[in-house]
Protein backbone atom coordinates (compact mmCIF):
# COMPACT_ATOMS: atom_id res chain seq x y z
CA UNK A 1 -14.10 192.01 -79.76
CA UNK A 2 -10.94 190.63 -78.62
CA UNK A 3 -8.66 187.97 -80.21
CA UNK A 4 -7.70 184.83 -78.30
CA UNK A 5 -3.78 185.30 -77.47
CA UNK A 6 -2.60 181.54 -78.27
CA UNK A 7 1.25 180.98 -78.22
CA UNK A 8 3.13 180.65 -81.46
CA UNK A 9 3.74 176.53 -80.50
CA UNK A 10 -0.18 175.81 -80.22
CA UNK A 11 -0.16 176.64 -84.05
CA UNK A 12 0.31 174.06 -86.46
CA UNK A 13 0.94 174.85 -90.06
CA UNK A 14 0.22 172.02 -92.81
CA UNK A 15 2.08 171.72 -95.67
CA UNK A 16 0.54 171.34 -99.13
CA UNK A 17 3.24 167.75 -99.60
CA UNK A 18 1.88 166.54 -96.34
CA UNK A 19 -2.54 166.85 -97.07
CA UNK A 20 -3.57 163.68 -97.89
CA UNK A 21 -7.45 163.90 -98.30
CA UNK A 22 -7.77 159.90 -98.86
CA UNK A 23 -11.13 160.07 -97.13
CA UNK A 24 -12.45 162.62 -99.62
CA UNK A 25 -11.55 160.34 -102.84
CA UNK A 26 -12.55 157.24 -101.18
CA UNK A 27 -16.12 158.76 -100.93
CA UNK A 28 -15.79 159.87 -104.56
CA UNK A 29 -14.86 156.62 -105.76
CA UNK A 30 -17.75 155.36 -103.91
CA UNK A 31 -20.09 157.74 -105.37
CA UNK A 32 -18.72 156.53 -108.70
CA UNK A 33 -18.97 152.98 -108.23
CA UNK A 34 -23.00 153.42 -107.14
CA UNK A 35 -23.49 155.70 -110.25
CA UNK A 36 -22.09 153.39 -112.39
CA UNK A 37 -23.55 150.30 -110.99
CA UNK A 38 -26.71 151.79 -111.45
CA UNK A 39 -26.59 153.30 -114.69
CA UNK A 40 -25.56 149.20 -115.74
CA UNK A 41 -28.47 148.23 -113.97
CA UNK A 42 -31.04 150.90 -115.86
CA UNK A 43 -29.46 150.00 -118.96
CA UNK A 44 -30.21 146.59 -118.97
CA UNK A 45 -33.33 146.66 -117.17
CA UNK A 46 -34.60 149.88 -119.56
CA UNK A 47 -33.37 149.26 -122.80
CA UNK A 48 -31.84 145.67 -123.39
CA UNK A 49 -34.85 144.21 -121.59
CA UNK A 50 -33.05 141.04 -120.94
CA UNK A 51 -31.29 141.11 -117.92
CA UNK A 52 -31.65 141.47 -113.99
CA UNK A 53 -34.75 142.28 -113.49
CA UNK A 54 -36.32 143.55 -110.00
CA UNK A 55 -39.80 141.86 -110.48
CA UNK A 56 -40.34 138.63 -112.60
């Protein structure tokens, strides 16, 4: 096995200040929101009884 010689300016280092994962706690918050919205929706439907209902 031999390693790939790349030069030194192909590399690019990233600094912890400069990751910005928005697209990892966008998809969290959306996995929230769902989870909530649905828990909401099993609570009323489940154990109020007298709210949304899916059928009639």
């Amino acid at each position: 096995m031999y390693e790939a010689d790349v030069p030194p300016a192909e590399l690019e280092a990233v600094d912890h200040d400069a990751f910005d994962p928005t697209g990892t706690a966008t998809l969290l918050a959306g996995y929230f929101a769902v989870i909530a919205l649905l828990w909401l929706f099993m609570y009323f439907v489940e154990f109020l009884g007298n709210g949304p209902t899916v059928v009639g």
